[in-house]
PDB file of N, CA and C in Angstrom:
ATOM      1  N   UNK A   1       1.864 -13.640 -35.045  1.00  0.00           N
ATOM      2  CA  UNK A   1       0.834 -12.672 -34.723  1.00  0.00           C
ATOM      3  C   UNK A   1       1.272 -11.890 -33.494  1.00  0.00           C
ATOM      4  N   UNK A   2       1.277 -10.546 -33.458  1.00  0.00           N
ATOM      5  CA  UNK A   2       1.595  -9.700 -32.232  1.00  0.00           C
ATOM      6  C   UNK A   2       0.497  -9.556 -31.209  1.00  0.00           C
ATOM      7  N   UNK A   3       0.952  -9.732 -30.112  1.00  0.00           N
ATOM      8  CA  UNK A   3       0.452 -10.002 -29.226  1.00  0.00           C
ATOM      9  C   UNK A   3      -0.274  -9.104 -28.483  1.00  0.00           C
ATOM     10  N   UNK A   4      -2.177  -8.297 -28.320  1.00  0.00           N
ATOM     11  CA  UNK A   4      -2.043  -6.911 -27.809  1.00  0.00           C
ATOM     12  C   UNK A   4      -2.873  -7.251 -26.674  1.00  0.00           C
ATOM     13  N   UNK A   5      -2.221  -6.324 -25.661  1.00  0.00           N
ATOM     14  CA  UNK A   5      -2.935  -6.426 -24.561  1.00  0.00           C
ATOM     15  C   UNK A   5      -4.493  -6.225 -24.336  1.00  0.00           C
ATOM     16  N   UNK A   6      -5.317  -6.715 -23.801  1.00  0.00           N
ATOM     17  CA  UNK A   6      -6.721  -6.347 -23.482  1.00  0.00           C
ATOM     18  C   UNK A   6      -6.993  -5.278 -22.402  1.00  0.00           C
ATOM     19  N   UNK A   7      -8.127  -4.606 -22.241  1.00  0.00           N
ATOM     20  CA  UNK A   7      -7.599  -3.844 -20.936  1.00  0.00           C
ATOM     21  C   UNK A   7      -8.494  -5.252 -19.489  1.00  0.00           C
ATOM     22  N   UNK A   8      -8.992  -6.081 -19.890  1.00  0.00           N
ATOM     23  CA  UNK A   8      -8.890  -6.958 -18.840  1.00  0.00           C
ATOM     24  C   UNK A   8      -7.631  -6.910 -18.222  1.00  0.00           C
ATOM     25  N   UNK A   9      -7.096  -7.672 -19.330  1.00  0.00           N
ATOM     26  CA  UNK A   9      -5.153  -7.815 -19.264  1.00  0.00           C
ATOM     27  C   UNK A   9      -4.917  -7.216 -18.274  1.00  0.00           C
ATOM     28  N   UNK A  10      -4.870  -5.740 -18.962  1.00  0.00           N
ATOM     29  CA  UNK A  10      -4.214  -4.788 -17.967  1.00  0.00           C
ATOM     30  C   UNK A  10      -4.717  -4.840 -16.587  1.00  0.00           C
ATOM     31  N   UNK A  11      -6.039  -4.707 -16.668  1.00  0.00           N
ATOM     32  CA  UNK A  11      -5.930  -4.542 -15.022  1.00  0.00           C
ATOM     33  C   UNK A  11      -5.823  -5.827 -14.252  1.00  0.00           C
ATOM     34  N   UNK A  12      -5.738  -6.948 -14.677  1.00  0.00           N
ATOM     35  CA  UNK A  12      -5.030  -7.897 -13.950  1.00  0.00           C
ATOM     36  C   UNK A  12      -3.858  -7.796 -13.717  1.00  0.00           C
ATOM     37  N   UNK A  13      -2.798  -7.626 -14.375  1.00  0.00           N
ATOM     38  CA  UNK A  13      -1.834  -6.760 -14.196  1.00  0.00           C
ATOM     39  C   UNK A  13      -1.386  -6.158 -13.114  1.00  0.00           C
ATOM     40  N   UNK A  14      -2.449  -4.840 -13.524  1.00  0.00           N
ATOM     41  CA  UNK A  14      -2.561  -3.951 -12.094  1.00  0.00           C
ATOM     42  C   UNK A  14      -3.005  -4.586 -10.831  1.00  0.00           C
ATOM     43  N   UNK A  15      -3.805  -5.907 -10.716  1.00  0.00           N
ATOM     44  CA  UNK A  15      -4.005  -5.842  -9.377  1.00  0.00           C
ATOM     45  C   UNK A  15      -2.941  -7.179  -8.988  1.00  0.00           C
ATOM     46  N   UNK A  16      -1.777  -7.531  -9.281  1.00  0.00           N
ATOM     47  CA  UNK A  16      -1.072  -8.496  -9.374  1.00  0.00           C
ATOM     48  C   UNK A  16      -0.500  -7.505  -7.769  1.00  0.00           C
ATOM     49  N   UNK A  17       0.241  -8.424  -6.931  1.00  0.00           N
ATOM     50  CA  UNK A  17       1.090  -7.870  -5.693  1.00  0.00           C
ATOM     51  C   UNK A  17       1.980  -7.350  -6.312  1.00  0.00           C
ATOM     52  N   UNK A  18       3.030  -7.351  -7.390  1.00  0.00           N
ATOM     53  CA  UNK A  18       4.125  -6.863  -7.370  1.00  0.00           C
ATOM     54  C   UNK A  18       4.023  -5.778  -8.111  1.00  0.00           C
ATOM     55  N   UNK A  19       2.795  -5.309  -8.639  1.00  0.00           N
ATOM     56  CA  UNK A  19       1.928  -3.612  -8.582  1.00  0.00           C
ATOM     57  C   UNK A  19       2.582  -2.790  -7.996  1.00  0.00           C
ATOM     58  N   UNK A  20       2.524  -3.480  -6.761  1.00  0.00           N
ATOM     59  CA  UNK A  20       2.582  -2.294  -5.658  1.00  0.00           C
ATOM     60  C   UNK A  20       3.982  -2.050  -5.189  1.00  0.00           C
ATOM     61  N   UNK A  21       4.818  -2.948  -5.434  1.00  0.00           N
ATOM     62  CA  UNK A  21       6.545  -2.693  -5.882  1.00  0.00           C
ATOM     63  C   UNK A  21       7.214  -1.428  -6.146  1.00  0.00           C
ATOM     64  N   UNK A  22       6.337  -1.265  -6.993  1.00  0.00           N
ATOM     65  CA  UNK A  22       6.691   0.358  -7.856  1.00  0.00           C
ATOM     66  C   UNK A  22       6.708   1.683  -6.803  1.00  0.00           C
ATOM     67  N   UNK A  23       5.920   1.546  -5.862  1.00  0.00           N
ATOM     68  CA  UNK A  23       5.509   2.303  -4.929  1.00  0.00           C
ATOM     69  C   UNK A  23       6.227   2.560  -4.035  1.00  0.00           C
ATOM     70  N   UNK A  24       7.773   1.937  -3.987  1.00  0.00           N
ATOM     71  CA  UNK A  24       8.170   1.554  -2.612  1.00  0.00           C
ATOM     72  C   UNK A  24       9.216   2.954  -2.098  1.00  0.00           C
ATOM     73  N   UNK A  25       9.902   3.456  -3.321  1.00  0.00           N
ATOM     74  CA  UNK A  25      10.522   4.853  -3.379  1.00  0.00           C
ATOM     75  C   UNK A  25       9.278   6.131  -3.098  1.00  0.00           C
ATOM     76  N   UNK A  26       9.846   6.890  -2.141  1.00  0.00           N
ATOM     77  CA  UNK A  26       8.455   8.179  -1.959  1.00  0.00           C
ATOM     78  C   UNK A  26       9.782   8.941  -3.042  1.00  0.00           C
ATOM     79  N   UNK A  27       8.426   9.454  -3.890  1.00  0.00           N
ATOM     80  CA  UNK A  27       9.127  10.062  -5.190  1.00  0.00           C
ATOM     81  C   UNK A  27       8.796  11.625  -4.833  1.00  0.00           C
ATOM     82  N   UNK A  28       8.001  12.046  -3.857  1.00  0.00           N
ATOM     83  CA  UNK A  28       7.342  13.470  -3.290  1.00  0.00           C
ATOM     84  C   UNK A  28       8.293  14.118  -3.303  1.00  0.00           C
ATOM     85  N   UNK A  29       9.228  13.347  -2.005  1.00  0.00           N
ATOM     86  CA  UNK A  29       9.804  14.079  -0.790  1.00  0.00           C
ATOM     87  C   UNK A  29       9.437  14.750   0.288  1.00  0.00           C
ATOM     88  N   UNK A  30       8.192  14.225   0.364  1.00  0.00           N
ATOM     89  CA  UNK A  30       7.256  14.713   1.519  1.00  0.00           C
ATOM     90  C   UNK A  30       7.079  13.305   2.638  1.00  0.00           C
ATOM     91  N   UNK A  31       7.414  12.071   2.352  1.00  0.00           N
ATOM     92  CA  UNK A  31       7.147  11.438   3.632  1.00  0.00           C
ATOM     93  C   UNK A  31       7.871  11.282   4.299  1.00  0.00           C
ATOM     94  N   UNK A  32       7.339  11.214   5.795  1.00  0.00           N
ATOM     95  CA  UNK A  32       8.506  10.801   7.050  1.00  0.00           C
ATOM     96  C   UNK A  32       9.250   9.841   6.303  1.00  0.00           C
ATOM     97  N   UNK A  33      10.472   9.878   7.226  1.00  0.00           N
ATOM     98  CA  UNK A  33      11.326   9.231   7.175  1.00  0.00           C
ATOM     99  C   UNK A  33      10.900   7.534   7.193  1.00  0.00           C
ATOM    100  N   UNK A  34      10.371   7.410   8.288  1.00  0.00           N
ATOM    101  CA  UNK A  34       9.800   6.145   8.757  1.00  0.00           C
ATOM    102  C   UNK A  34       9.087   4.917   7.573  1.00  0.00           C
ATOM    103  N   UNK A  35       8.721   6.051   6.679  1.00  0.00           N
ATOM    104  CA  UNK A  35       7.550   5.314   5.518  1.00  0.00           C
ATOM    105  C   UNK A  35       8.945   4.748   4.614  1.00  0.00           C
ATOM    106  N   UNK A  36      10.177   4.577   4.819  1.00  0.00           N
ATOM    107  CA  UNK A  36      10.543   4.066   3.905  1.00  0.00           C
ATOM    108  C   UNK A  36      11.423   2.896   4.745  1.00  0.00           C
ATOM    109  N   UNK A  37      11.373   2.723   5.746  1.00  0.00           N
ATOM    110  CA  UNK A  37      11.990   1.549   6.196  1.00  0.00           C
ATOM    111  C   UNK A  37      10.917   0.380   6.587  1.00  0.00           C
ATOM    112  N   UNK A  38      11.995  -0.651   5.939  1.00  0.00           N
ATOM    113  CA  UNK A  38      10.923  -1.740   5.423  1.00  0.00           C
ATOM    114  C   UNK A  38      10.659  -2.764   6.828  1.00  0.00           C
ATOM    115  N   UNK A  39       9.698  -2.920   6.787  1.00  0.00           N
ATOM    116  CA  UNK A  39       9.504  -4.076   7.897  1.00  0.00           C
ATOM    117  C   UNK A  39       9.631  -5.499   7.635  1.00  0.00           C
ATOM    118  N   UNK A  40      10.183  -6.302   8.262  1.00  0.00           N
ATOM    119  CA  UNK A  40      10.672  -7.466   8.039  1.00  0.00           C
ATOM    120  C   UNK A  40       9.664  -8.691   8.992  1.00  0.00           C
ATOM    121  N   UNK A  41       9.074  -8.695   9.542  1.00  0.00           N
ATOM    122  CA  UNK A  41       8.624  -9.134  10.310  1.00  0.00           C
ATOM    123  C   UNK A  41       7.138  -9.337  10.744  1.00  0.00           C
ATOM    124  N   UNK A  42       6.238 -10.265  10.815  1.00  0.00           N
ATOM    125  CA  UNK A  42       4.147 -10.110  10.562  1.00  0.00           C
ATOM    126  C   UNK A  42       3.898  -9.121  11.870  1.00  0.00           C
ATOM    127  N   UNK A  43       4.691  -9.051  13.124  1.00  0.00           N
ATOM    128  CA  UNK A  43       4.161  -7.951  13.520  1.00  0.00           C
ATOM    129  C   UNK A  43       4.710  -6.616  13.803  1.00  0.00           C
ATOM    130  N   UNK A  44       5.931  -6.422  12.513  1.00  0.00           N
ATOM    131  CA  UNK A  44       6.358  -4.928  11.866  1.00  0.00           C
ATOM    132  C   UNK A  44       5.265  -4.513  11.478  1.00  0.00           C
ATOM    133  N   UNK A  45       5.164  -5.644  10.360  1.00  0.00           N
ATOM    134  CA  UNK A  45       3.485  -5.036   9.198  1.00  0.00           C
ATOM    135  C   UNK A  45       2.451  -4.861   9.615  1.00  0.00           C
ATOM    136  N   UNK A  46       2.350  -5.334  11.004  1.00  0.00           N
ATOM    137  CA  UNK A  46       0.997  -4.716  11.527  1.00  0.00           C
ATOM    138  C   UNK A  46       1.013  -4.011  12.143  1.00  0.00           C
ATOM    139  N   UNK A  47       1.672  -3.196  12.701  1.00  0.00           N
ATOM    140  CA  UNK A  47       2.223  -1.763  13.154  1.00  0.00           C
ATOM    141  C   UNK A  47       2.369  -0.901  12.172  1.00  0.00           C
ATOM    142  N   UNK A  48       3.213  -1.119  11.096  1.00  0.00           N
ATOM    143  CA  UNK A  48       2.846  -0.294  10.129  1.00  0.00           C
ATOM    144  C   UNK A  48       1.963   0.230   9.633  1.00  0.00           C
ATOM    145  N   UNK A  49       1.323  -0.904   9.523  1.00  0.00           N
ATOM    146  CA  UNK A  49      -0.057  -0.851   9.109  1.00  0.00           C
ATOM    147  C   UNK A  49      -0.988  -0.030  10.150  1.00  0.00           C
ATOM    148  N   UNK A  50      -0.588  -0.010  10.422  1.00  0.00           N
ATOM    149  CA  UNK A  50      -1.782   0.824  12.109  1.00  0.00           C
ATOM    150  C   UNK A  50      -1.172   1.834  11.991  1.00  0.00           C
ATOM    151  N   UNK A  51       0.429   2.277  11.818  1.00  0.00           N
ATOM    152  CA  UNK A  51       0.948   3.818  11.720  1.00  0.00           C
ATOM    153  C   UNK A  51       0.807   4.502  10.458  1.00  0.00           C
ATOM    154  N   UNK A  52       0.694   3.663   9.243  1.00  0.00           N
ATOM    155  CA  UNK A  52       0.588   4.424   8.213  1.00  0.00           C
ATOM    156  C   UNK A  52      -1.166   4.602   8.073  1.00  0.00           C
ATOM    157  N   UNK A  53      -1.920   3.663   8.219  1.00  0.00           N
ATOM    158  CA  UNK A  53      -3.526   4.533   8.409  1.00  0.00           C
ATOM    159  C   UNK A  53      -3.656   5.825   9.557  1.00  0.00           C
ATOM    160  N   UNK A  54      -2.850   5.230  10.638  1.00  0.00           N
ATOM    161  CA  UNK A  54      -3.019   7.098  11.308  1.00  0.00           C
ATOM    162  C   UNK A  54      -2.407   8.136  10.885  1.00  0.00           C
ATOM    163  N   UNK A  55      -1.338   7.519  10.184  1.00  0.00           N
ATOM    164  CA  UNK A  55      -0.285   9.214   9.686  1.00  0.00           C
ATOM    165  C   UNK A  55      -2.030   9.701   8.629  1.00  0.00           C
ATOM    166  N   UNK A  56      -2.297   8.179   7.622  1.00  0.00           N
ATOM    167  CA  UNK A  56      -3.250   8.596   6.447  1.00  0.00           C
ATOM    168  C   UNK A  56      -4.528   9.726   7.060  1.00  0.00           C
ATOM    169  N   UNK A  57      -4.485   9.181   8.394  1.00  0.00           N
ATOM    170  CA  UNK A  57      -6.174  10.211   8.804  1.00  0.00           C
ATOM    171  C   UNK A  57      -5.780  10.875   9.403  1.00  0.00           C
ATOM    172  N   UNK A  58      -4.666  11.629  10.168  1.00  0.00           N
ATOM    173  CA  UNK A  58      -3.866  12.742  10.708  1.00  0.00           C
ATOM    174  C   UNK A  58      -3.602  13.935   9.573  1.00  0.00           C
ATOM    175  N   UNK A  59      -3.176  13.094   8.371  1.00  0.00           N
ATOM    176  CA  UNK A  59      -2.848  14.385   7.176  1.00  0.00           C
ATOM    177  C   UNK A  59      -4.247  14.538   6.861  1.00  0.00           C
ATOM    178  N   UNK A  60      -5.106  13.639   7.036  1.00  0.00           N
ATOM    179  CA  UNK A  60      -6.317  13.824   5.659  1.00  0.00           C
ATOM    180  C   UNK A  60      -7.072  15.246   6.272  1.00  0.00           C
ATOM    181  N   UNK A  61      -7.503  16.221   4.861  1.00  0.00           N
ATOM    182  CA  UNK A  61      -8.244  17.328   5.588  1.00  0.00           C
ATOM    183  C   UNK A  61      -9.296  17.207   5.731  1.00  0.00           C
ATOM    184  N   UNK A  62     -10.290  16.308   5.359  1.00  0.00           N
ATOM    185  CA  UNK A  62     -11.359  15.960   6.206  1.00  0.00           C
ATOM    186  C   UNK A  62     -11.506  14.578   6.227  1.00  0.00           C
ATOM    187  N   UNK A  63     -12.596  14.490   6.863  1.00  0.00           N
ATOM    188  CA  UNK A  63     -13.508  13.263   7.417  1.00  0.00           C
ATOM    189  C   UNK A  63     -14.054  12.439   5.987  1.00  0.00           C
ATOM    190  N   UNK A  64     -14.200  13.121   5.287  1.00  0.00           N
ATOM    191  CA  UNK A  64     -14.052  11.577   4.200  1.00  0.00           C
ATOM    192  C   UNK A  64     -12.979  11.404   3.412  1.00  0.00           C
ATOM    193  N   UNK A  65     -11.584  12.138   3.578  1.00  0.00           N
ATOM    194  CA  UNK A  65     -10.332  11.396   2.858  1.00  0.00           C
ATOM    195  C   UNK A  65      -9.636  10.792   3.673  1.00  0.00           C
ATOM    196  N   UNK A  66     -10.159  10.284   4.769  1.00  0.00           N
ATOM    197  CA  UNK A  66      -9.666   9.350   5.963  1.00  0.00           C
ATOM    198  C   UNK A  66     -10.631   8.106   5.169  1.00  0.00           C
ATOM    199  N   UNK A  67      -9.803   6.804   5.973  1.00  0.00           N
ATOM    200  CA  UNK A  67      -9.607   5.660   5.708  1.00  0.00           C
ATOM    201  C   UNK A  67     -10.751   5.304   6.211  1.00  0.00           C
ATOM    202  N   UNK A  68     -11.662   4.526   5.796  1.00  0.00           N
ATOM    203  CA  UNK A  68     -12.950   3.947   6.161  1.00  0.00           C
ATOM    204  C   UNK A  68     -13.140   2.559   7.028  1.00  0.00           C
ATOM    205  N   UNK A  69     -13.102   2.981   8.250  1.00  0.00           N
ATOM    206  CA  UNK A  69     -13.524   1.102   8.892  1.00  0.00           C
ATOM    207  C   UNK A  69     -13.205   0.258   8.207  1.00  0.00           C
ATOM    208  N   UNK A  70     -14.174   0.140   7.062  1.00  0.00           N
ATOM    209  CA  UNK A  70     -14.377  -0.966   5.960  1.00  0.00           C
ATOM    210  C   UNK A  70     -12.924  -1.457   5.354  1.00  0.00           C
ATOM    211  N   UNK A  71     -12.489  -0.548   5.300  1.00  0.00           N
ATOM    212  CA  UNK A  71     -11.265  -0.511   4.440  1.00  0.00           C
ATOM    213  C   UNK A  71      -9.980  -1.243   4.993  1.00  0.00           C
ATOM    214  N   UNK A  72      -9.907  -0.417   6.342  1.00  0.00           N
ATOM    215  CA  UNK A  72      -8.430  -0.975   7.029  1.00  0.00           C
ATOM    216  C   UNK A  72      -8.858  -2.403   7.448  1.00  0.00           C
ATOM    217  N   UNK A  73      -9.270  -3.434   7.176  1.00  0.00           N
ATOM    218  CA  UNK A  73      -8.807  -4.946   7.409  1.00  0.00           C
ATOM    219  C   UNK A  73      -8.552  -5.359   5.909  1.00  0.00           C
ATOM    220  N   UNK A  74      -8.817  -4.936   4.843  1.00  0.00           N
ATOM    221  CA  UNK A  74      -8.888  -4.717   3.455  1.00  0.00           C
ATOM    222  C   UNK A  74      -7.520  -4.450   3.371  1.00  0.00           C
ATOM    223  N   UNK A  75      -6.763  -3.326   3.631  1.00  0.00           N
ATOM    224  CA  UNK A  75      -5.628  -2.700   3.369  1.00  0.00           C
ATOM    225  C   UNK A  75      -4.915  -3.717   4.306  1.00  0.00           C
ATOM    226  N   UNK A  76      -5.039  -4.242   5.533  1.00  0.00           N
ATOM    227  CA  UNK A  76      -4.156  -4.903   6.252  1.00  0.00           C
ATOM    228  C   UNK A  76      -4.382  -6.603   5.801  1.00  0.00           C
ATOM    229  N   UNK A  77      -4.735  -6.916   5.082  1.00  0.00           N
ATOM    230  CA  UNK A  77      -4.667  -8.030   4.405  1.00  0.00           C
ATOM    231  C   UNK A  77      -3.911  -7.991   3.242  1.00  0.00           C
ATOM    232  N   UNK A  78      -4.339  -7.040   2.410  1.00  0.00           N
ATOM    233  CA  UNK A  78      -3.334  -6.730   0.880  1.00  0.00           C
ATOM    234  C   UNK A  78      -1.713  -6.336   1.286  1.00  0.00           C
ATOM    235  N   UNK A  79      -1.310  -5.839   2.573  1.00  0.00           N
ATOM    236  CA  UNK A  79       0.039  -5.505   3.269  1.00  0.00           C
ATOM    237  C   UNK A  79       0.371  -6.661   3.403  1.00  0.00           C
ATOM    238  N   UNK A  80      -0.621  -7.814   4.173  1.00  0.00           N
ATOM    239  CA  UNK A  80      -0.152  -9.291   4.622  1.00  0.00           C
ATOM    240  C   UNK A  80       0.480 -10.027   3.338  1.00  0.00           C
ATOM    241  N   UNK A  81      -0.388  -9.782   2.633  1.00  0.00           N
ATOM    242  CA  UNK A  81      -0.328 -10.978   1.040  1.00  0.00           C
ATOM    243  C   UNK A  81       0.840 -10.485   0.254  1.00  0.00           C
ATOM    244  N   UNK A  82       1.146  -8.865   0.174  1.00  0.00           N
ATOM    245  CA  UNK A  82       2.391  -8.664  -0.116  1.00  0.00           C
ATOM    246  C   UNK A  82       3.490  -9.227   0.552  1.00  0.00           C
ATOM    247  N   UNK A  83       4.107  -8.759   1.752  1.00  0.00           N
ATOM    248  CA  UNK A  83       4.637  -9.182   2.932  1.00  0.00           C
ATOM    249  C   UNK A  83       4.926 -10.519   2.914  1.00  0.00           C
ATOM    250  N   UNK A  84       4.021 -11.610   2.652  1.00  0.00           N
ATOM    251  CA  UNK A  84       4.248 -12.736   2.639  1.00  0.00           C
ATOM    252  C   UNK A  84       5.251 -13.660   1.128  1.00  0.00           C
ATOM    253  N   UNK A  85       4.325 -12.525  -0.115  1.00  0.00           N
ATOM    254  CA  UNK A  85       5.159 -13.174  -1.238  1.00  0.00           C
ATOM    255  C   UNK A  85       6.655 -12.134  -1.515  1.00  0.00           C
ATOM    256  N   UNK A  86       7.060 -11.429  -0.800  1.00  0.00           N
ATOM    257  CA  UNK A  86       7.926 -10.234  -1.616  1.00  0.00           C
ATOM    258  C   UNK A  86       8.611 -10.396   0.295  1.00  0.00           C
ATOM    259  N   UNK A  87       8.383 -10.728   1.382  1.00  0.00           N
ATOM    260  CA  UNK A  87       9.219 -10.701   2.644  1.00  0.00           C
ATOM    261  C   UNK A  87       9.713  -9.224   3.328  1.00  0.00           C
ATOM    262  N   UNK A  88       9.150  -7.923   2.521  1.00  0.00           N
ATOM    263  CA  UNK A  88       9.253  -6.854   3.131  1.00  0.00           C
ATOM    264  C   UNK A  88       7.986  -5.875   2.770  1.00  0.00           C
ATOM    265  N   UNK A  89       7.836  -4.708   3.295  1.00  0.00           N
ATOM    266  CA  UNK A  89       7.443  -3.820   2.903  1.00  0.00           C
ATOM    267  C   UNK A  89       7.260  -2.656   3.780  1.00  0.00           C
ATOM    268  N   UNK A  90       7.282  -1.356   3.143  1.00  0.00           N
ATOM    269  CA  UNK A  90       7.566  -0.551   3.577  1.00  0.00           C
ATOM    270  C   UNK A  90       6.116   0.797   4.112  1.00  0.00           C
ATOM    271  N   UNK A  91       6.315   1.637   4.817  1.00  0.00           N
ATOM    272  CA  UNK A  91       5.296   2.580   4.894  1.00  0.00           C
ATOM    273  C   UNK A  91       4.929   3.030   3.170  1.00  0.00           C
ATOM    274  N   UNK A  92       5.570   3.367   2.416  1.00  0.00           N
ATOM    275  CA  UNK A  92       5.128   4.181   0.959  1.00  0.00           C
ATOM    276  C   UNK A  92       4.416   2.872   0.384  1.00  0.00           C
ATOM    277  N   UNK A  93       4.728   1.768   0.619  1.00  0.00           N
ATOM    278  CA  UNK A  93       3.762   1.046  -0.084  1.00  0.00           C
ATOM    279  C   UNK A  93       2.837   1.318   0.257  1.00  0.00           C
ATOM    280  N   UNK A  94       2.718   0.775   1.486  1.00  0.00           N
ATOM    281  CA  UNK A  94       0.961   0.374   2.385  1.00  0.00           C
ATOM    282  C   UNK A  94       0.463   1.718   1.886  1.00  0.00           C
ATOM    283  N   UNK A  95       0.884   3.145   1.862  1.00  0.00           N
ATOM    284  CA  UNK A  95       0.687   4.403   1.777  1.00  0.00           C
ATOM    285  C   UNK A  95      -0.507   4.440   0.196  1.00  0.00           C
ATOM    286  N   UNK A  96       0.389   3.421  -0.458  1.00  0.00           N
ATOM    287  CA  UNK A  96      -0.093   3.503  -1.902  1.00  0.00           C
ATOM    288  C   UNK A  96      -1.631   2.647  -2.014  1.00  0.00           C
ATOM    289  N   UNK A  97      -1.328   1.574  -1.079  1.00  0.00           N
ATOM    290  CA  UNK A  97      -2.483   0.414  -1.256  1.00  0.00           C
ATOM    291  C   UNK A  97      -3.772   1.458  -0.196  1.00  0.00           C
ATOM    292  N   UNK A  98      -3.319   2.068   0.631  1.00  0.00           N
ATOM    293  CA  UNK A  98      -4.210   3.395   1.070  1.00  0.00           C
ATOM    294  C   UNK A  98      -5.236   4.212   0.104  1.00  0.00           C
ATOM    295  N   UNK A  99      -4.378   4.962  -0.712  1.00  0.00           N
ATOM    296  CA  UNK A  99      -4.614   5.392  -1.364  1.00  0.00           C
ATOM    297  C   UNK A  99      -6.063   5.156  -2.331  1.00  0.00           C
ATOM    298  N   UNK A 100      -5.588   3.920  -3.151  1.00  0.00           N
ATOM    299  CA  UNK A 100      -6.066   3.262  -3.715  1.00  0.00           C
ATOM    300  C   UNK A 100      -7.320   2.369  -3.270  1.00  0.00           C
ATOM    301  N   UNK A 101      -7.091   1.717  -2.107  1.00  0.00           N
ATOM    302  CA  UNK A 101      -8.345   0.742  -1.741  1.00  0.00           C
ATOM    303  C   UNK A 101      -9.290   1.561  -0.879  1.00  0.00           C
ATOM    304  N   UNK A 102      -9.008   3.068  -0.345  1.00  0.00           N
ATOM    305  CA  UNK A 102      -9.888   3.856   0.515  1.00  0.00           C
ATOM    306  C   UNK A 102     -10.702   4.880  -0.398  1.00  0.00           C
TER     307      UNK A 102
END
């Protein structure tokens, strides 16, 4: 019997850490330089994490496509849990988990 995905499936899937893998190349060509060197270290990632939410609310053109209170211990936990199972990550990720969880 062939096997078909559910869209449960799928979005378990999607919210698996190594999701966010895919993300790690800026495919734009629009981000700093910086967003692609990976941090190695728990308090790289939390610098990162603090530079890529300000680059996020520096570009954003207004006041609600900036990152919400709520959000950044949210986003700096999902950076941690990556970080911890995968040992790097970069600004275009966190950029992506931005994106997405704000």
């Amino acid at each position: 019997m062939k096997h078909i995905k559910t869209f449960e499936s799928f979005l378990n899937e999607a919210s698996g850490l190594s999701y966010w893998g895919d993300y790690a190349e800026d495919t734009t060509g629009q981000a700093p330089a910086w967003m692609s060197k990976e941090a190695k270290t728990v308090s790289e990632v939390a610098k990162l994490v603090d530079q890529s939410i300000k680059y996020w609310n520096d570009e954003a053109d207004t006041a609600d496509n900036k990152v919400p209170k709520g959000s950044e211990k949210m986003i700096a936990k999902l950076a941690m849990d990556y970080f911890g199972q995968f040992k790097s990550i970069n600004g275009n990720i966190i950029s992506a988990m931005i994106a997405q969880e704000s």
